[in-house]
N, C-alpha and C. Protein backbone atom coordinates (compact mmCIF):
# COMPACT_ATOMS: atom_id res chain seq x y z
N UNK A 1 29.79 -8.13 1.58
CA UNK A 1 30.64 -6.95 1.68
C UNK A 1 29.82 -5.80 2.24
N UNK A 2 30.24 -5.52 2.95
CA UNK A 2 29.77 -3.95 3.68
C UNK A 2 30.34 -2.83 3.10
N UNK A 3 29.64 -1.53 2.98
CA UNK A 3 29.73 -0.61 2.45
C UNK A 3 30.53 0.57 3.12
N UNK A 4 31.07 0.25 4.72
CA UNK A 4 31.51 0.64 5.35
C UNK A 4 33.38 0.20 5.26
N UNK A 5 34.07 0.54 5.37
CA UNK A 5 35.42 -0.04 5.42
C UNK A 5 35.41 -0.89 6.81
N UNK A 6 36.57 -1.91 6.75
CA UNK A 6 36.40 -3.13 7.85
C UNK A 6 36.58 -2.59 9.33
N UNK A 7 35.41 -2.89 9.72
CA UNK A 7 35.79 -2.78 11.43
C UNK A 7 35.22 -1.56 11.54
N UNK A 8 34.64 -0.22 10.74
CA UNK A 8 33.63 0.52 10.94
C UNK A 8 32.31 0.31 11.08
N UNK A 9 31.79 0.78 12.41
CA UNK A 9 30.55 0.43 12.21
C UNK A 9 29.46 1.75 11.68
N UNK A 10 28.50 1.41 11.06
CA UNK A 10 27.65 1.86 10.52
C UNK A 10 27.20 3.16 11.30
N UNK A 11 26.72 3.96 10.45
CA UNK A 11 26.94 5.88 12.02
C UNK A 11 25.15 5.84 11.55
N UNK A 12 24.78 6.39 12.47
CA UNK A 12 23.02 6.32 12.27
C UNK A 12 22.72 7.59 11.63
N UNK A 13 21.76 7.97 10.77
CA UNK A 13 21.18 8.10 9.80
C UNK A 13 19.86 8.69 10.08
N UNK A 14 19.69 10.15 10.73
CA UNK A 14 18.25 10.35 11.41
C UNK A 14 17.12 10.61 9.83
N UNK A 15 17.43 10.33 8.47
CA UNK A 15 16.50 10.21 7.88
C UNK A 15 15.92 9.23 7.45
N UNK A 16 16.71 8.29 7.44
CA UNK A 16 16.80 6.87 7.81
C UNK A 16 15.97 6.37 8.74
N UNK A 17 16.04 7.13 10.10
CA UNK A 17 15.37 6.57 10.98
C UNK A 17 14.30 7.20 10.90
N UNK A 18 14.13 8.40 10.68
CA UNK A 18 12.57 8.85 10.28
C UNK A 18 11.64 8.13 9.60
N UNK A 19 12.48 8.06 8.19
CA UNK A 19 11.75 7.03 7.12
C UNK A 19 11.19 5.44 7.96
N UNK A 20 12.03 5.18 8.67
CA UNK A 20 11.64 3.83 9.34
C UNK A 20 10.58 3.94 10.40
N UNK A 21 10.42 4.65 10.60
CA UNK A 21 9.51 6.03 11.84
C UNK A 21 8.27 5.67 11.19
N UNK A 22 8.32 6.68 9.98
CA UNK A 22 6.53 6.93 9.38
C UNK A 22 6.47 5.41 8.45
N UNK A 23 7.34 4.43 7.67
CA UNK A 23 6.88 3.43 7.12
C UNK A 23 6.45 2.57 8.81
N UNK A 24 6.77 2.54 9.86
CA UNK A 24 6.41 2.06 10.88
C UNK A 24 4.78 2.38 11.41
N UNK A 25 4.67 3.51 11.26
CA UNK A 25 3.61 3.80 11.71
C UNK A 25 2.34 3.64 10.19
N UNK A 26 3.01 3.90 8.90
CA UNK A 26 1.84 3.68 7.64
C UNK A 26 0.98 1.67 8.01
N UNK A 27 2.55 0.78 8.39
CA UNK A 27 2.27 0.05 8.47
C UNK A 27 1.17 -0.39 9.54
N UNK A 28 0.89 0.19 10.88
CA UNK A 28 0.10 0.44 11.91
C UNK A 28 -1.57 0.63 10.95
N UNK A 29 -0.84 2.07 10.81
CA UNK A 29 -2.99 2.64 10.08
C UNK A 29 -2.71 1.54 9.08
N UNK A 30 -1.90 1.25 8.30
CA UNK A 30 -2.62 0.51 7.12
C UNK A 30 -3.49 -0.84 7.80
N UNK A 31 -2.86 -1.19 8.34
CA UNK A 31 -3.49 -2.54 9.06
C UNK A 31 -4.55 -1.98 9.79
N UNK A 32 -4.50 -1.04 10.77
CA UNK A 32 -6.04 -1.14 11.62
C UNK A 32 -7.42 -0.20 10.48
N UNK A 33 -6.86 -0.29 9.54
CA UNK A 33 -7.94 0.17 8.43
C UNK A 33 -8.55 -1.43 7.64
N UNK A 34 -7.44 -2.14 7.88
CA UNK A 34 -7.75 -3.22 7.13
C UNK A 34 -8.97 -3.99 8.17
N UNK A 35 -8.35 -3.82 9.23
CA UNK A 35 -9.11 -3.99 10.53
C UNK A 35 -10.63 -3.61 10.73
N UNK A 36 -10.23 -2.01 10.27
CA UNK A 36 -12.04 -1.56 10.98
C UNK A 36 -12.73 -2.05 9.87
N UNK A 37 -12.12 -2.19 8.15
CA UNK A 37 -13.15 -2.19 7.31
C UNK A 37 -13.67 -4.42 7.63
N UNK A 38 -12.83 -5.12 7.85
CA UNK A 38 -13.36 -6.13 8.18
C UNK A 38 -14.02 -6.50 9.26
N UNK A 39 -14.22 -5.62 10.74
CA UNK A 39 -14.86 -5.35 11.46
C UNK A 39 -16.62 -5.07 10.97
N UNK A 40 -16.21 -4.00 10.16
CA UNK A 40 -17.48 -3.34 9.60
C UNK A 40 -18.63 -4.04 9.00
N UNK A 41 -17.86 -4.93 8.25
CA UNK A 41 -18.62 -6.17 7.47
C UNK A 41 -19.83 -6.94 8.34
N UNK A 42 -18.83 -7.51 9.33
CA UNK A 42 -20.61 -8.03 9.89
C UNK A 42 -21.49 -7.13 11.22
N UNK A 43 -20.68 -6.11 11.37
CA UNK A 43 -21.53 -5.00 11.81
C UNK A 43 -22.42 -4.42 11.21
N UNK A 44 -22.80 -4.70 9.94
CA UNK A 44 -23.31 -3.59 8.81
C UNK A 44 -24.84 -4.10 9.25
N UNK A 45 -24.84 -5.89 9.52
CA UNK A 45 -26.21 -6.42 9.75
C UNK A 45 -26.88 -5.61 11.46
N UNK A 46 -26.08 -4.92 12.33
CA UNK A 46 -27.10 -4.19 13.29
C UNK A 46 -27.01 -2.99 12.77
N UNK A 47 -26.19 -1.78 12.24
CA UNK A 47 -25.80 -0.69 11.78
C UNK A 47 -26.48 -0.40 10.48
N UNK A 48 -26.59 -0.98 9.75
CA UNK A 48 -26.94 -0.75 8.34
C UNK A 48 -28.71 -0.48 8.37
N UNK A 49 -29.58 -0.76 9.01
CA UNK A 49 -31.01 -0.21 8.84
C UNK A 49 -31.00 1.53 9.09
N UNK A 50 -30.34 1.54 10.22
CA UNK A 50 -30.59 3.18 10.88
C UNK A 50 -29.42 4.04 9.98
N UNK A 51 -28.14 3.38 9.12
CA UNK A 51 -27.52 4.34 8.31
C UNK A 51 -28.49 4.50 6.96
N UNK A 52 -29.01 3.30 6.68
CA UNK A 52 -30.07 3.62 5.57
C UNK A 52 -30.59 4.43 5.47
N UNK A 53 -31.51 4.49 6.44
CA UNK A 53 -32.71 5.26 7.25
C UNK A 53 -31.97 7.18 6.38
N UNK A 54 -30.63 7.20 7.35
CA UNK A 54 -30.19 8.21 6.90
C UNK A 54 -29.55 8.82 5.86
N UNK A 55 -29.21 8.11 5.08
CA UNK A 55 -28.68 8.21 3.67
C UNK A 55 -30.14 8.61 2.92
N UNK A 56 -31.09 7.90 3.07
CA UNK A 56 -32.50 8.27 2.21
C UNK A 56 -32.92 9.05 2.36
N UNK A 57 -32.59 9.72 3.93
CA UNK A 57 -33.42 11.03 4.05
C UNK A 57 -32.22 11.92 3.21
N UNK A 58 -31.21 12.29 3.82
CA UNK A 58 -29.82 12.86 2.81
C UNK A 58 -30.20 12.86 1.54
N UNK A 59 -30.89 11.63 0.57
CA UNK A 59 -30.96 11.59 -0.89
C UNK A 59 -32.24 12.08 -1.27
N UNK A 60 -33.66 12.23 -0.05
CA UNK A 60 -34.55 12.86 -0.82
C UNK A 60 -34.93 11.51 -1.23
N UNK A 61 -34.81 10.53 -1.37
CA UNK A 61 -35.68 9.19 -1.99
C UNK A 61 -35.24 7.88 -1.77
N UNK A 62 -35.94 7.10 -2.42
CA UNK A 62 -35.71 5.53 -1.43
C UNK A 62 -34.38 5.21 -2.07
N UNK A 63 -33.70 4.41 -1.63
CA UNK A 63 -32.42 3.94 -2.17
C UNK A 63 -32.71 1.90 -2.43
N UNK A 64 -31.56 1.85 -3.65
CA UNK A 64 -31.93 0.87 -3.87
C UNK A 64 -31.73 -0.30 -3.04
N UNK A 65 -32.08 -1.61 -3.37
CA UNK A 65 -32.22 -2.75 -2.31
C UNK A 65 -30.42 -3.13 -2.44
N UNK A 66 -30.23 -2.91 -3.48
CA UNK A 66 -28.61 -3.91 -3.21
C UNK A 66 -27.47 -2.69 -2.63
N UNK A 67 -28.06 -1.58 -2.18
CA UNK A 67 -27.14 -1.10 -1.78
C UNK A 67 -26.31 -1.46 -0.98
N UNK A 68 -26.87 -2.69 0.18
CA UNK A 68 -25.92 -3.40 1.03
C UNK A 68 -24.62 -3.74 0.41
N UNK A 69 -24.77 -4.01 -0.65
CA UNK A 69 -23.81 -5.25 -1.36
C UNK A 69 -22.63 -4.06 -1.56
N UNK A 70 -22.86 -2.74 -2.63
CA UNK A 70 -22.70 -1.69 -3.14
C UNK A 70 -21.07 -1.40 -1.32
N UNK A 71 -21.65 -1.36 -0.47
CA UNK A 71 -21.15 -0.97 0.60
C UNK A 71 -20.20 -1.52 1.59
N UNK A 72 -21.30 -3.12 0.95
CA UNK A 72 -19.99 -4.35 1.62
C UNK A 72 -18.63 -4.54 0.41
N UNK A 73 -19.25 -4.29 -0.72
CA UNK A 73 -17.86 -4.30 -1.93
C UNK A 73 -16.40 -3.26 -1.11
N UNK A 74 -17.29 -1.71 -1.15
CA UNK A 74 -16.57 -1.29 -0.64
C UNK A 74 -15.32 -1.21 0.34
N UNK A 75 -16.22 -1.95 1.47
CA UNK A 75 -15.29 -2.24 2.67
C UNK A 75 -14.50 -3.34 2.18
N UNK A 76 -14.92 -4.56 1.43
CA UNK A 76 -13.76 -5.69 1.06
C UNK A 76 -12.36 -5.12 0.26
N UNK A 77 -13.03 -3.89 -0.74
CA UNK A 77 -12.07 -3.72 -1.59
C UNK A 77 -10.54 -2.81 -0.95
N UNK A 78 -12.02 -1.80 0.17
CA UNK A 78 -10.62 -1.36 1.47
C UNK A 78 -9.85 -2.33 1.89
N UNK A 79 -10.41 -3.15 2.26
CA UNK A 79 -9.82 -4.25 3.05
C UNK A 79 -8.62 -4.71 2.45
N UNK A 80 -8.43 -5.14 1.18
CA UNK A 80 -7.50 -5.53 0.33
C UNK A 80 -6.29 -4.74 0.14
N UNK A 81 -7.19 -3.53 0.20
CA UNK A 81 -5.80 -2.12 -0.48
C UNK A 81 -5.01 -2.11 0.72
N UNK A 82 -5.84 -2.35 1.96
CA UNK A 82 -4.70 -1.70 3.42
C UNK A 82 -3.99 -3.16 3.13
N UNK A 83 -4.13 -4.52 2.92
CA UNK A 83 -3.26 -5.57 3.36
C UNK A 83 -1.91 -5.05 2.18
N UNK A 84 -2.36 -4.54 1.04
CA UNK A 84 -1.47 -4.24 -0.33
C UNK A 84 -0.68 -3.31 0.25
N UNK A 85 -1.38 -1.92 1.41
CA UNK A 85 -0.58 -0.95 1.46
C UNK A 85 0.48 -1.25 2.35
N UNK A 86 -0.40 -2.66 3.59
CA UNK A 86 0.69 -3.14 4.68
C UNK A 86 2.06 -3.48 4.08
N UNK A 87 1.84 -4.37 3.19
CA UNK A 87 3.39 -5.36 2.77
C UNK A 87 3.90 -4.73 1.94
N UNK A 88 3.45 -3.40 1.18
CA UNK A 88 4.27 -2.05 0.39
C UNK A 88 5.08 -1.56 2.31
N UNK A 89 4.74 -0.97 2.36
CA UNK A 89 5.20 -0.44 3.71
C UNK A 89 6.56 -1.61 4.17
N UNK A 90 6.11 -2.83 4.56
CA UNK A 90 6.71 -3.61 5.46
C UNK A 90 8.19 -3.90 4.82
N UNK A 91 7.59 -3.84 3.40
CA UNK A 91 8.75 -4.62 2.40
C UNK A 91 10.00 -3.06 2.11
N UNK A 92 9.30 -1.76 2.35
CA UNK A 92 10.08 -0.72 2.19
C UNK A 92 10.87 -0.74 3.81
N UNK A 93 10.12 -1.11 4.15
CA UNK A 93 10.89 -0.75 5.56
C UNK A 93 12.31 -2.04 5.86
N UNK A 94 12.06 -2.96 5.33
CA UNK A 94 13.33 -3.75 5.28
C UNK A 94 14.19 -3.89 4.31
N UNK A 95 13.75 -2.97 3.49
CA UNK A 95 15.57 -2.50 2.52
C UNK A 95 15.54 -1.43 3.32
N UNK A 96 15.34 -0.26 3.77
CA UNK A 96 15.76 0.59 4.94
C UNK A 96 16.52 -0.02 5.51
N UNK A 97 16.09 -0.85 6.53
CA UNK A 97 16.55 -1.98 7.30
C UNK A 97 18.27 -2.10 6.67
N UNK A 98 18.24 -2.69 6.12
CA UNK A 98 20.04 -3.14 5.12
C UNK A 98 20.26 -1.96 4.98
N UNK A 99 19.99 -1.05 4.15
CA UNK A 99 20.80 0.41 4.26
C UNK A 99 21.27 0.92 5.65
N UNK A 100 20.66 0.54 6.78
CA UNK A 100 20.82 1.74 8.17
C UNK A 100 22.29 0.28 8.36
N UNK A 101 21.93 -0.96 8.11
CA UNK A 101 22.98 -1.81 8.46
C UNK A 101 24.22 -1.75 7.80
N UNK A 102 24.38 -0.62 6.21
CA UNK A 102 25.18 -0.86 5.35
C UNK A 102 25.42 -1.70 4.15
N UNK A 103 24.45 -2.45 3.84
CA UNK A 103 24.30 -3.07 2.69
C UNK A 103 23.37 -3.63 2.46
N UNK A 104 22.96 -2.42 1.29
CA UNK A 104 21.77 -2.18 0.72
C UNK A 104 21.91 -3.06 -0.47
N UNK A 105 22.89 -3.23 -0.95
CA UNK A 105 23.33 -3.80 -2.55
C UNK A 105 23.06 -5.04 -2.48
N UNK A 106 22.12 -6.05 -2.00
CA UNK A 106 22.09 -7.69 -1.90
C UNK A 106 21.13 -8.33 -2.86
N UNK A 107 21.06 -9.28 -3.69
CA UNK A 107 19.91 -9.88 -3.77
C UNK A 107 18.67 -9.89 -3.66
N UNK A 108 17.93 -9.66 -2.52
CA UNK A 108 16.89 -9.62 -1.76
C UNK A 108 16.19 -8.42 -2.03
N UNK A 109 17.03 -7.50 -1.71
CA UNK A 109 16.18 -6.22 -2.11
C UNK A 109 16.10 -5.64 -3.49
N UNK A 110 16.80 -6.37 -4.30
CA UNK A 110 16.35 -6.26 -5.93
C UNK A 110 14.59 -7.05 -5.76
N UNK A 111 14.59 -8.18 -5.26
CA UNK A 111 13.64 -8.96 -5.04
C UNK A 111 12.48 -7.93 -4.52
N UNK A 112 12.61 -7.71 -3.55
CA UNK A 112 11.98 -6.47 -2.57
C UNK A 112 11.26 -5.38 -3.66
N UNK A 113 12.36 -4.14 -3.91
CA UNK A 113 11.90 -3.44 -5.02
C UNK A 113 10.66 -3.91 -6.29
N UNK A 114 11.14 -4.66 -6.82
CA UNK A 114 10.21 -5.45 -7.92
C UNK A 114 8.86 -5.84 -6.96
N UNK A 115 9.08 -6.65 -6.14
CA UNK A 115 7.35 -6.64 -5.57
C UNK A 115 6.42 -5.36 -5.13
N UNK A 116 7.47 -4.32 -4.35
CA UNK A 116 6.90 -3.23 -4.65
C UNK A 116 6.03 -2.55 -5.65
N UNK A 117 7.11 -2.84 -6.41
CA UNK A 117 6.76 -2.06 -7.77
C UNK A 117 5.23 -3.22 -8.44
N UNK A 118 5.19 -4.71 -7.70
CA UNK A 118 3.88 -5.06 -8.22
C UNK A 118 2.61 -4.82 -7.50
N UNK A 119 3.13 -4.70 -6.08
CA UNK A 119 2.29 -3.84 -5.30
C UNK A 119 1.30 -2.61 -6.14
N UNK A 120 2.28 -1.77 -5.85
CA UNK A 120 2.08 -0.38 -6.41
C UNK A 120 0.94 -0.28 -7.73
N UNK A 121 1.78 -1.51 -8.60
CA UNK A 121 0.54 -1.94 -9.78
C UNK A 121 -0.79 -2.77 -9.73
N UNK A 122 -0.95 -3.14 -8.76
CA UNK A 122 -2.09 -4.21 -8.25
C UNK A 122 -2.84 -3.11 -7.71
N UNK A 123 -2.20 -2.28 -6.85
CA UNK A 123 -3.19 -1.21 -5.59
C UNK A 123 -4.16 -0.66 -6.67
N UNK A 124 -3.01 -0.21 -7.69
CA UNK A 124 -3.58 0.84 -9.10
C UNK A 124 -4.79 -0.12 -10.06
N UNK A 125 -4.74 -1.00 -9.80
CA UNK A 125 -5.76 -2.02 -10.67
C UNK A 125 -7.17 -1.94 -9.74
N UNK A 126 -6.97 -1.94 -8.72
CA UNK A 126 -8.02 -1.92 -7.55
C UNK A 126 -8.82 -0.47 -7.80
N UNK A 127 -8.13 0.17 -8.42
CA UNK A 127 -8.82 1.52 -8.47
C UNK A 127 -10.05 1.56 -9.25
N UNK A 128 -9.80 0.79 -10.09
CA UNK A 128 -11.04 0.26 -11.40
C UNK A 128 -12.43 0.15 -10.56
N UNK A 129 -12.49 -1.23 -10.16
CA UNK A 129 -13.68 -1.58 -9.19
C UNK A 129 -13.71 -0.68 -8.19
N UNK A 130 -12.85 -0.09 -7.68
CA UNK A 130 -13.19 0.67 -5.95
C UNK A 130 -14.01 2.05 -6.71
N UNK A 131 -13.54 3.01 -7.87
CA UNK A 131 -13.94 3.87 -8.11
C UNK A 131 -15.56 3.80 -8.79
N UNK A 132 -15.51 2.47 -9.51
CA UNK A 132 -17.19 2.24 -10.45
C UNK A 132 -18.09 1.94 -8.97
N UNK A 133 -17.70 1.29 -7.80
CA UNK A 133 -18.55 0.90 -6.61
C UNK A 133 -18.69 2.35 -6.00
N UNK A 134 -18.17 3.20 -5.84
CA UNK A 134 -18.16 4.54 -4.86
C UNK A 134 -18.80 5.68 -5.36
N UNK A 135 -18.01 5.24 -7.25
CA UNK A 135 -18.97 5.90 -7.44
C UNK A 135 -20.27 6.02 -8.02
N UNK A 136 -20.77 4.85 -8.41
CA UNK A 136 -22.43 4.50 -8.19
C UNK A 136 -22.88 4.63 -7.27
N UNK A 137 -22.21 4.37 -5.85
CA UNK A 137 -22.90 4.90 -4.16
C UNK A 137 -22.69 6.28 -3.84
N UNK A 138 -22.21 7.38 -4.38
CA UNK A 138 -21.87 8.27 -4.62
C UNK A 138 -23.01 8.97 -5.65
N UNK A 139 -23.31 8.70 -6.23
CA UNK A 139 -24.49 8.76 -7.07
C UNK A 139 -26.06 8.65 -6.75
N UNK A 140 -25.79 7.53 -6.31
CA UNK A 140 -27.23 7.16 -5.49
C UNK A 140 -27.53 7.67 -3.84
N UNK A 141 -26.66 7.92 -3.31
CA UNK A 141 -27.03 9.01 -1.88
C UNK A 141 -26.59 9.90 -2.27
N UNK A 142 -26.10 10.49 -3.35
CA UNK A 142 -26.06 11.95 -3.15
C UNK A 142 -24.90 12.58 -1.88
N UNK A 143 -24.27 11.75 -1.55
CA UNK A 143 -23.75 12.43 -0.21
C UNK A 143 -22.29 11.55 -0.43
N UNK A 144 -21.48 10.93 -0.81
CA UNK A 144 -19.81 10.71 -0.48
C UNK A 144 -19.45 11.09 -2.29
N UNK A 145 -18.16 11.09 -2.17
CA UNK A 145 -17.47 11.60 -2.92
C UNK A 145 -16.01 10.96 -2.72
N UNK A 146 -15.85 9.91 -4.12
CA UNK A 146 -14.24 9.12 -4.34
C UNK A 146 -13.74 9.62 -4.84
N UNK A 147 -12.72 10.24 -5.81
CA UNK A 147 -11.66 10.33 -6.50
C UNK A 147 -10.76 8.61 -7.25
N UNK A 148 -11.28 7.91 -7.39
CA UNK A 148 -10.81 7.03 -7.86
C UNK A 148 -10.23 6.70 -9.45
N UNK A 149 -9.91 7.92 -9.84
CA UNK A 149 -9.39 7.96 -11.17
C UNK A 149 -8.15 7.01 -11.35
N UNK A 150 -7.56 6.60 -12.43
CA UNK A 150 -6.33 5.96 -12.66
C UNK A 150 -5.14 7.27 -12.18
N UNK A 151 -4.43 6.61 -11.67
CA UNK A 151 -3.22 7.94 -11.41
C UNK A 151 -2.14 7.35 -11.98
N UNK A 152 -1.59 8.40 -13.00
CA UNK A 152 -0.28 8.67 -13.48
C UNK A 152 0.69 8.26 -12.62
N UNK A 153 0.84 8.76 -11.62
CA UNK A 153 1.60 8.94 -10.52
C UNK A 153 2.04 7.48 -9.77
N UNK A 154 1.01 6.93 -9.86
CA UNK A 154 0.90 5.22 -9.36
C UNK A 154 1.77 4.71 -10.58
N UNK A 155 1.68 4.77 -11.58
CA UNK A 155 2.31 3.97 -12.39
C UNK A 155 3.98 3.97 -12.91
N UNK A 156 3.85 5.79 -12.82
CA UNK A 156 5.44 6.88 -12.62
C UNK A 156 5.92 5.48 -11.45
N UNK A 157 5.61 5.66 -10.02
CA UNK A 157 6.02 5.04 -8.81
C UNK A 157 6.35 3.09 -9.60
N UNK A 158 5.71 2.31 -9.76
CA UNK A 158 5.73 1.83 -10.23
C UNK A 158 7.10 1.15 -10.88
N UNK A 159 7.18 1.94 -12.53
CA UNK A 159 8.15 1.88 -13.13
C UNK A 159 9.23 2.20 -12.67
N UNK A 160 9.31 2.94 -11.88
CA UNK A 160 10.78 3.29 -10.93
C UNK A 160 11.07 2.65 -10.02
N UNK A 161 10.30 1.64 -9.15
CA UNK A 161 10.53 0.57 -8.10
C UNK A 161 11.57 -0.39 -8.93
N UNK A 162 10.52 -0.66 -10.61
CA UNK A 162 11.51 -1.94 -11.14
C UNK A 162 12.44 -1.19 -11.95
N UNK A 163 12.67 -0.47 -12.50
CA UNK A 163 14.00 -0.18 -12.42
C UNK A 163 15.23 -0.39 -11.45
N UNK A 164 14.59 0.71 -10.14
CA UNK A 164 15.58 0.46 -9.34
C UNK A 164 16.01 -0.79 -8.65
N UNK A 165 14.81 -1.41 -8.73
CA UNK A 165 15.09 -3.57 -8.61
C UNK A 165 16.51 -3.52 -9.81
N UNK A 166 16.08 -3.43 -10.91
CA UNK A 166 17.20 -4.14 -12.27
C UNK A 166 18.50 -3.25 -11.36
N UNK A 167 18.06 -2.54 -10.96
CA UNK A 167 19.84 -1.32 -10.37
C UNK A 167 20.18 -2.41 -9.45
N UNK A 168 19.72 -2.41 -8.74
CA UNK A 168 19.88 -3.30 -6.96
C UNK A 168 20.43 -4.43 -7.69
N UNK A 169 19.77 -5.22 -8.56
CA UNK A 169 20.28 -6.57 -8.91
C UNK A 169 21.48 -6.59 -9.94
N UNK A 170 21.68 -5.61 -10.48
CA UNK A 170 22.87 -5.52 -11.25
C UNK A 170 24.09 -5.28 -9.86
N UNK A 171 23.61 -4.12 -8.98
CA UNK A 171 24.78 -3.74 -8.27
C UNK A 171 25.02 -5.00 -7.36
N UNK A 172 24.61 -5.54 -6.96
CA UNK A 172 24.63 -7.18 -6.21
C UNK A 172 25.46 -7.91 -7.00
N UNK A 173 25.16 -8.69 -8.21
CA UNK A 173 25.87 -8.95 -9.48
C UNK A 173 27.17 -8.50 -9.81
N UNK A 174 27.45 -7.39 -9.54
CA UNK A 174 28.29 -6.56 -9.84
C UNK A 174 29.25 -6.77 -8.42
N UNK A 175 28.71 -6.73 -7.41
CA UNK A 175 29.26 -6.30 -5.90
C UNK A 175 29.93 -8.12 -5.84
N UNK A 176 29.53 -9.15 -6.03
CA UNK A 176 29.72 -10.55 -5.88
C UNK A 176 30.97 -11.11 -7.23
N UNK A 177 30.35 -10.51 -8.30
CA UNK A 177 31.66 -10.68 -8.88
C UNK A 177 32.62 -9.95 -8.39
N UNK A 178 32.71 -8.84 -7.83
CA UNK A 178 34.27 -8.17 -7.09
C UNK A 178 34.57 -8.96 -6.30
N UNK A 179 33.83 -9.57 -5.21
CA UNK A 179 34.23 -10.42 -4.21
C UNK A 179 34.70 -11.28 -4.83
N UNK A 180 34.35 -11.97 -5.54
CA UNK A 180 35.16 -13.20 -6.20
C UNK A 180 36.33 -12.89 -6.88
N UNK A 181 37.12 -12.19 -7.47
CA UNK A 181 38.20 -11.57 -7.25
C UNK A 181 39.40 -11.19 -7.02
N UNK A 182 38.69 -10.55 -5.54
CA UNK A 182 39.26 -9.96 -4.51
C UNK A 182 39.93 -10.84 -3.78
């Protein structure tokens, strides 16, 4: 069932298309971040003596031997968050998708929502390790600075994805028994 009466077609929606705009383009940086940080990885073996070099002078003293590791964590753990932030993005952008088409109310995007919403909770778990790695390297050069605290806000986001999943899947539920019916 379409949300439109029969034989109307769907009228476009420029916030709609915005939203499909910037989740289009998050999906872009998220990926070529996922990109440079797996790039980076085996670049680190020509790059990594002469950034040393400069981080030690920056810290005033020698830095330790596993800092490699300290740096390659880093980039893996980027690496992970952009693929998490890609398929958050990809998966928002195709319930968009059904809304700009008129029916948003299906199955699928109850499905949709809820992975979001495990997204959202996985990214937030990542924060653990990404913040204790950044900020021990953060510590020891003296020179970057994470913010990797737990955020409220991640978890607010979260709980409201699956909710609005249980909404989506009730109104589906709801929308299929009318059809049957009707």
């Amino acid at each position: 069932m379409n949300l439109f009466r029969h034989g109307d077609r769907p009228r476009r929606d420029w916030l709609l298309d915005v939203v499909r705009l910037l989740l289009s383009v998050m999906m872009v940086l998220s990926l070529a971040a996922c990109l440079a940080a797996i790039i980076a990885l085996p670049l680190m073996t020509v790059w990594w003596e002469p950034a040393r070099l400069a981080l030690e002078e920056r810290a005033s003293r020698p830095l330790p031997d596993n800092l490699t590791y300290l740096v390659a964590g880093c980039l893996v753990l980027g690496a992970i968050a952009s693929i998490l932030a890609f398929r958050f993005f990809a998966v928002g952008r195709r319930i968009v998708d059904t809304v700009t088409q008129g029916d948003p109310f299906i199955p699928e995007n109850a499905v949709r929502l809820r992975e979001m919403g495990w997204l959202a909770v996985i990214t937030q778990l990542l924060a653990f390790p990404a913040s204790w790695l950044t900020g021990w390297l953060a510590h020891v050069t003296h020179s970057l600075y994470f913010d990797g605290r737990f955020s409220l806000g991640a978890i607010l986001l979260a709980l409201v994805l699956f909710v609005l999943a249980r909404i989506f899947r009730i109104g589906a539920e709801m929308r299929e028994d009318l059809d049957g019916t009707v």
